[in-house]
N, C-alpha and C. Protein backbone atom coordinates (compact mmCIF):
# COMPACT_ATOMS: atom_id res chain seq x y z
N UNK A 1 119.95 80.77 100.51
CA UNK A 1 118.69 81.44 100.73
C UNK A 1 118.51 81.67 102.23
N UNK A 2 118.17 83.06 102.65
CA UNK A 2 117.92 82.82 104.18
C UNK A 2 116.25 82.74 104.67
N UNK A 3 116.57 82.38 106.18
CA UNK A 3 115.38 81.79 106.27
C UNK A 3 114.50 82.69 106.25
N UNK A 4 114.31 84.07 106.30
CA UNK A 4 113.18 84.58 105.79
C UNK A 4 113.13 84.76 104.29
N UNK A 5 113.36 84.20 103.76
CA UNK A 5 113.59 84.39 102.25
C UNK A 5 112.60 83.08 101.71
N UNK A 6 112.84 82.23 102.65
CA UNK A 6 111.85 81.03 102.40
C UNK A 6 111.22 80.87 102.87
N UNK A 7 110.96 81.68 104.21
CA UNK A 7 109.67 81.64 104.69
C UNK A 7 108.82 82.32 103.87
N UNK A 8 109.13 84.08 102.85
CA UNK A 8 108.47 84.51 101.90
C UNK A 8 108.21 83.49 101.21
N UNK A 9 108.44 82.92 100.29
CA UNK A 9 108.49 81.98 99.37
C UNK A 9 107.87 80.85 99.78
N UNK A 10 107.09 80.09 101.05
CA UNK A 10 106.99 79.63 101.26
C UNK A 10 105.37 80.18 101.88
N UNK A 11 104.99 81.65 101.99
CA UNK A 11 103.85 82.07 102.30
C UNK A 11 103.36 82.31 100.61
N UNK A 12 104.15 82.89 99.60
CA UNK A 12 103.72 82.90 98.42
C UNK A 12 103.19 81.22 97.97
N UNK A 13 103.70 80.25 97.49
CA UNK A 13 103.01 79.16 97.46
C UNK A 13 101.95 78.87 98.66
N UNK A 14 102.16 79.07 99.65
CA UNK A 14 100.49 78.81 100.21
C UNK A 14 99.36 79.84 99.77
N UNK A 15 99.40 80.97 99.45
CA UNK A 15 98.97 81.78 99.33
C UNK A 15 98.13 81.27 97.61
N UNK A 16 99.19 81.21 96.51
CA UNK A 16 99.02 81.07 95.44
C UNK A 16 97.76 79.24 95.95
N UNK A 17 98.20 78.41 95.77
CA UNK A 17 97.46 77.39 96.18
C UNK A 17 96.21 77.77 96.84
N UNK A 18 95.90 78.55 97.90
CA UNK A 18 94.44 78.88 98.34
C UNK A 18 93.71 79.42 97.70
N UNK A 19 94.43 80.84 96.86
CA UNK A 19 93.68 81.66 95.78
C UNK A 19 93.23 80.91 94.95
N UNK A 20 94.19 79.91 94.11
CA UNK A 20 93.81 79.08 93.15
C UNK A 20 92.52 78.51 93.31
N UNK A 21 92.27 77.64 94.62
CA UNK A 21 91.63 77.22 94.58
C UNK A 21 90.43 77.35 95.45
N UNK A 22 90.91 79.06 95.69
CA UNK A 22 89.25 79.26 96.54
C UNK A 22 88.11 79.98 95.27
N UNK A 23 86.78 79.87 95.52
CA UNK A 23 85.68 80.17 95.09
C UNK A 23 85.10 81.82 95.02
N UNK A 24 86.30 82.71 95.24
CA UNK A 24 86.04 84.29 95.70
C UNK A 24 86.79 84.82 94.82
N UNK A 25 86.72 85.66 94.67
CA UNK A 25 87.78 87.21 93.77
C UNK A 25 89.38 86.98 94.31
N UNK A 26 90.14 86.84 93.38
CA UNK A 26 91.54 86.90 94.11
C UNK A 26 92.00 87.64 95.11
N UNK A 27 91.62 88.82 94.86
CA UNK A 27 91.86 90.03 95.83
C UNK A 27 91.30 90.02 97.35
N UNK A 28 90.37 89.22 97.46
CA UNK A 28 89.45 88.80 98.69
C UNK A 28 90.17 87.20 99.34
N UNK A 29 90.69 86.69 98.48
CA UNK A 29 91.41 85.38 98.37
C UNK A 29 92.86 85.49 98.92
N UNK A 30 93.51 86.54 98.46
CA UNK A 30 94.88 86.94 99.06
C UNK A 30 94.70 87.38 100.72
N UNK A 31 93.97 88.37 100.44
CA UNK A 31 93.75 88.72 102.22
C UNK A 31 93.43 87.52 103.20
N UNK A 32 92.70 86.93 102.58
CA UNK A 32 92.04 85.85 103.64
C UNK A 32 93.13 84.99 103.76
N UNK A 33 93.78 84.02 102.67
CA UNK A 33 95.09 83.25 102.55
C UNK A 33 96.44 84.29 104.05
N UNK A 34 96.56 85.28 103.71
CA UNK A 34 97.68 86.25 104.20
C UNK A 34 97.14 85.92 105.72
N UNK A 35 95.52 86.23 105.71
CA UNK A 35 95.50 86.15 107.65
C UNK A 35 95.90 85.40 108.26
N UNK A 36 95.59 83.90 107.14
CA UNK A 36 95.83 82.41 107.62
C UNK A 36 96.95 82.53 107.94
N UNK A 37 97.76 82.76 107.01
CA UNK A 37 99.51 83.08 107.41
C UNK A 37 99.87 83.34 108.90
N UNK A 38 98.95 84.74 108.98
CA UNK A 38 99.50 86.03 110.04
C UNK A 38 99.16 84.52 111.22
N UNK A 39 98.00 84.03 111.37
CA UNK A 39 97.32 83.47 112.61
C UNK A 39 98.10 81.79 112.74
N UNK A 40 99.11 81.77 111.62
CA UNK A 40 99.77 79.97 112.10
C UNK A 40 101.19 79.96 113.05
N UNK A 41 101.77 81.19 113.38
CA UNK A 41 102.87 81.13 114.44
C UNK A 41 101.94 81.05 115.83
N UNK A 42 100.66 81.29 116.02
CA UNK A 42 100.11 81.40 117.17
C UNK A 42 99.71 79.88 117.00
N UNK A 43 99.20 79.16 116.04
CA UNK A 43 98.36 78.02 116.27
C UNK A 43 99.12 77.46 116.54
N UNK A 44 100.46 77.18 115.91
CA UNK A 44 101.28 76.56 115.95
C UNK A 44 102.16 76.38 117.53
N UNK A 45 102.55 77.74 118.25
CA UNK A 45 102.84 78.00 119.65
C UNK A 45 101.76 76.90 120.67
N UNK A 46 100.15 77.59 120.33
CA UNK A 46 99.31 76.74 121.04
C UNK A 46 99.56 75.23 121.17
N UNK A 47 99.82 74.23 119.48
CA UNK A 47 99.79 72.74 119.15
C UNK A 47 100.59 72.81 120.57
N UNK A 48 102.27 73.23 119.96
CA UNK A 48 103.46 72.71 120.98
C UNK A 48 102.95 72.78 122.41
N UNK A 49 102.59 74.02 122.50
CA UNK A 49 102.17 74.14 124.65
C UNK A 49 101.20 72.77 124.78
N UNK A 50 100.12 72.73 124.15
CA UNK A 50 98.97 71.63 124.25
C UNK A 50 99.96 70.30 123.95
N UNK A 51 100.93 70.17 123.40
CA UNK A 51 101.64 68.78 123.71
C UNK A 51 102.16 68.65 124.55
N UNK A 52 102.69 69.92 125.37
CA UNK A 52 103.88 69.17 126.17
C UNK A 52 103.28 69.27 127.80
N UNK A 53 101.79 70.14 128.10
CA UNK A 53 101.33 70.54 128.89
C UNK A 53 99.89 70.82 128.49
N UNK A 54 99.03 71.49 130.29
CA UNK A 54 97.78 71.52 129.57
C UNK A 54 97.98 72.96 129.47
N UNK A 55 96.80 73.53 128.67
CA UNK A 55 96.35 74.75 128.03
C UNK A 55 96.10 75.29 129.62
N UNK A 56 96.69 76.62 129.70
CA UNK A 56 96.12 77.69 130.51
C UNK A 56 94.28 78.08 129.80
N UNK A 57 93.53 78.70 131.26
CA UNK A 57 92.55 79.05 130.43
C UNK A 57 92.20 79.53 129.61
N UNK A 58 93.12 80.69 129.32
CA UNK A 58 93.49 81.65 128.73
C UNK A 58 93.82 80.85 127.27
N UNK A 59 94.85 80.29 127.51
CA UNK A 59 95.08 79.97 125.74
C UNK A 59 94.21 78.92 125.47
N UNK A 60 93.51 78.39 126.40
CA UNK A 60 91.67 77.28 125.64
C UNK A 60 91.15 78.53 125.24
N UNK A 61 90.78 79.56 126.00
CA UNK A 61 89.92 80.89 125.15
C UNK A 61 90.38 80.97 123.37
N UNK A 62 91.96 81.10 123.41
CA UNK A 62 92.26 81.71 122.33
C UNK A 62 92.52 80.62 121.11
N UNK A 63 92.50 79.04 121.97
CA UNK A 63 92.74 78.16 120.98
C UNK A 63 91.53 78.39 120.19
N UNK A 64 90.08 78.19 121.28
CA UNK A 64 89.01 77.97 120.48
C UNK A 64 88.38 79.14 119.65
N UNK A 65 88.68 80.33 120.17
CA UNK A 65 88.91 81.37 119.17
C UNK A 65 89.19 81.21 117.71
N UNK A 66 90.67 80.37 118.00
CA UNK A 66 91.38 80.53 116.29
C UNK A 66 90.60 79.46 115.61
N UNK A 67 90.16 78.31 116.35
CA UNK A 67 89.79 77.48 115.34
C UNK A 67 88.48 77.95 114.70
N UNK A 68 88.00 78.71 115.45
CA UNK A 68 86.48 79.52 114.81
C UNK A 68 87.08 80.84 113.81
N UNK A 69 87.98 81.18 113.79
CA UNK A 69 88.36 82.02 113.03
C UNK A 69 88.94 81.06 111.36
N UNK A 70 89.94 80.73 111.75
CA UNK A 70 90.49 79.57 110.40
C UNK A 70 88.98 79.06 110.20
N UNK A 71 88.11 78.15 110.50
CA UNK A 71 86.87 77.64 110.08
C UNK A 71 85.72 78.61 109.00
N UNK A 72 86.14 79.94 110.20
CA UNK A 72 85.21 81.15 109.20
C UNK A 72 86.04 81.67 108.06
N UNK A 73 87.02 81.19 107.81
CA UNK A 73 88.50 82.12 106.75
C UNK A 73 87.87 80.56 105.92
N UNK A 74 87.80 79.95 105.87
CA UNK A 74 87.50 78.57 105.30
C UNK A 74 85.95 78.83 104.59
N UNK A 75 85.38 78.91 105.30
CA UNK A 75 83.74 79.10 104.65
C UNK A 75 83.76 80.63 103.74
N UNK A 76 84.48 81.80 104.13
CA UNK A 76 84.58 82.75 103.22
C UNK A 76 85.28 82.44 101.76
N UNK A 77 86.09 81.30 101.83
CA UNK A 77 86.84 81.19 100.89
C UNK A 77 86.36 80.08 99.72
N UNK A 78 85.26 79.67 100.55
CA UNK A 78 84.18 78.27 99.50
C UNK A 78 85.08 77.04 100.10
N UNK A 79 85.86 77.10 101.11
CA UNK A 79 87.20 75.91 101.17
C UNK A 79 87.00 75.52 102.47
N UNK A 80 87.33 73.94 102.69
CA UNK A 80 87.54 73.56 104.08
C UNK A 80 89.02 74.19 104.92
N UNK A 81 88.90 74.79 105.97
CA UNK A 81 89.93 75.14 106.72
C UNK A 81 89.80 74.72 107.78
N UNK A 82 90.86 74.37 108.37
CA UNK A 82 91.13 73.60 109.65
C UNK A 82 92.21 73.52 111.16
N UNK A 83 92.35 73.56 111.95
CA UNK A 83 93.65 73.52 112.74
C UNK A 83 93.57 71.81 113.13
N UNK A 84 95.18 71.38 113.20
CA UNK A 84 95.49 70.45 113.71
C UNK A 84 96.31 70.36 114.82
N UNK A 85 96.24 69.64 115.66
CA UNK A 85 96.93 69.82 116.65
C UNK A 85 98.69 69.18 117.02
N UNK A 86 98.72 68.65 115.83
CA UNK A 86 100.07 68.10 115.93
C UNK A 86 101.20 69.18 115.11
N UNK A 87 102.16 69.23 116.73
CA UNK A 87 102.69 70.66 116.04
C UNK A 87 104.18 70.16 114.82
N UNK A 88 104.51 68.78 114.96
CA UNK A 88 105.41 68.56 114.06
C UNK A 88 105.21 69.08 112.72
N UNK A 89 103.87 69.66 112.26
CA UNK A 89 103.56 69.99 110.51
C UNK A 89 102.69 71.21 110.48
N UNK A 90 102.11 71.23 109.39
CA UNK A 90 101.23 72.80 109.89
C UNK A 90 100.21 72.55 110.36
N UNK A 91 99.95 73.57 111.49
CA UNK A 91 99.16 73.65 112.25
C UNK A 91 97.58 74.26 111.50
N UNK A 92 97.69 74.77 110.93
CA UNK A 92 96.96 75.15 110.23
C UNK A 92 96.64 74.23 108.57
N UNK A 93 95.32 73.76 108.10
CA UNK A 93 95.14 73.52 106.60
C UNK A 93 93.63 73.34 105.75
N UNK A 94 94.35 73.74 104.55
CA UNK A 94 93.06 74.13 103.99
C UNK A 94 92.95 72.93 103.09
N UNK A 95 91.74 72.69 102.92
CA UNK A 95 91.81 71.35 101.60
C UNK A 95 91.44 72.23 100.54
N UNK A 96 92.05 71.33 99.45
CA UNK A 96 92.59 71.83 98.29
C UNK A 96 92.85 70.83 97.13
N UNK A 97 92.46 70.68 95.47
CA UNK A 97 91.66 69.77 94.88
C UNK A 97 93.27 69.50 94.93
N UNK A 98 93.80 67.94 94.86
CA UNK A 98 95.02 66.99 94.96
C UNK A 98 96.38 68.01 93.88
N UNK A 99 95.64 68.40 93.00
CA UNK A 99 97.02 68.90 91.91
C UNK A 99 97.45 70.34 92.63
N UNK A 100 96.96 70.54 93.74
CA UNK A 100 97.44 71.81 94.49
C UNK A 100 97.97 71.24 96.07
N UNK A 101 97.14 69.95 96.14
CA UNK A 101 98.05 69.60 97.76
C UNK A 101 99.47 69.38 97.37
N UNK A 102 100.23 70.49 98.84
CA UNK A 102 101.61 69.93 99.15
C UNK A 102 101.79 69.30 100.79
N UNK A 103 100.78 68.77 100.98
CA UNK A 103 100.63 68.31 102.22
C UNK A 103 101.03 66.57 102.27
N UNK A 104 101.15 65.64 103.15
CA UNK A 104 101.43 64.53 103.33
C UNK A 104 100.47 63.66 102.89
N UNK A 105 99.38 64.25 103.40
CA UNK A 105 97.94 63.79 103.29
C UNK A 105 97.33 63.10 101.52
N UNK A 106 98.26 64.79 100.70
CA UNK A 106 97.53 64.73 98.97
C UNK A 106 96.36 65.41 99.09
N UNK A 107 96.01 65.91 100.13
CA UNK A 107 94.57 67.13 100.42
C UNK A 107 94.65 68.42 100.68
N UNK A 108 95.68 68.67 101.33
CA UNK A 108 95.59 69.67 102.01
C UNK A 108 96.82 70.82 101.31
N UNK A 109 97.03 71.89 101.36
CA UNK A 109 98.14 73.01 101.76
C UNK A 109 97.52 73.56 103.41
N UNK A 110 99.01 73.79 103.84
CA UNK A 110 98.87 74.36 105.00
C UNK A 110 100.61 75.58 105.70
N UNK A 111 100.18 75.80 106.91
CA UNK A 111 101.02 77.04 107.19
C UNK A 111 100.81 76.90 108.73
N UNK A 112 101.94 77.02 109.57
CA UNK A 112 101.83 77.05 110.70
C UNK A 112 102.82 76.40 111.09
């Protein structure tokens, strides 16, 4: 399998897991799930820089940006959404009732 092949496959199960278990129309549920997607190579860039160094001002602007964005993708969706800052896992996650977490936690799916 190559690796964009599982990275598809790997945005489809997050995707499927959020829809499932968000509180909106699927169709409103996919988009919102997909942004989360589009916005976790950036959160994720940010975690790593914020570990190994400090944040330019510039990326504090855009950290605190995203986390107000994922937070509002979270409240549109009836679902807690969140960024974490540890970039070893996803940077990004949504809680999600246990028979849908694939997270470490047993709460969460996430992407990033």
């Amino acid at each position: 399998m190559l690796n964009s092949d599982r990275s598809l496959a790997a945005q489809h199960s997050f995707t499927r897991r959020v829809v499932t278990a968000s509180k909106i129309p699927p169709t409103q549920a996919i988009e919102l799930a997909t942004e989360l997607w589009k916005l976790a190579p950036e959160s994720a860039r940010l975690a790593e820089a914020s570990c190994n160094r400090e944040l330019t001002e510039a990326e504090q602007v855009r950290d605190a940006e995203l986390d107000a964005r994922v937070k509002a993708i979270g409240v549109q969706l009836g679902l807690t959404a969140y960024r974490q800052d540890d970039p070893r896992g996803w940077t990004i996650r949504v809680v999600v009732p246990r028979e849908l977490a694939d997270c470490w936690d047993g709460e969460t799916t996430g992407c990033g």
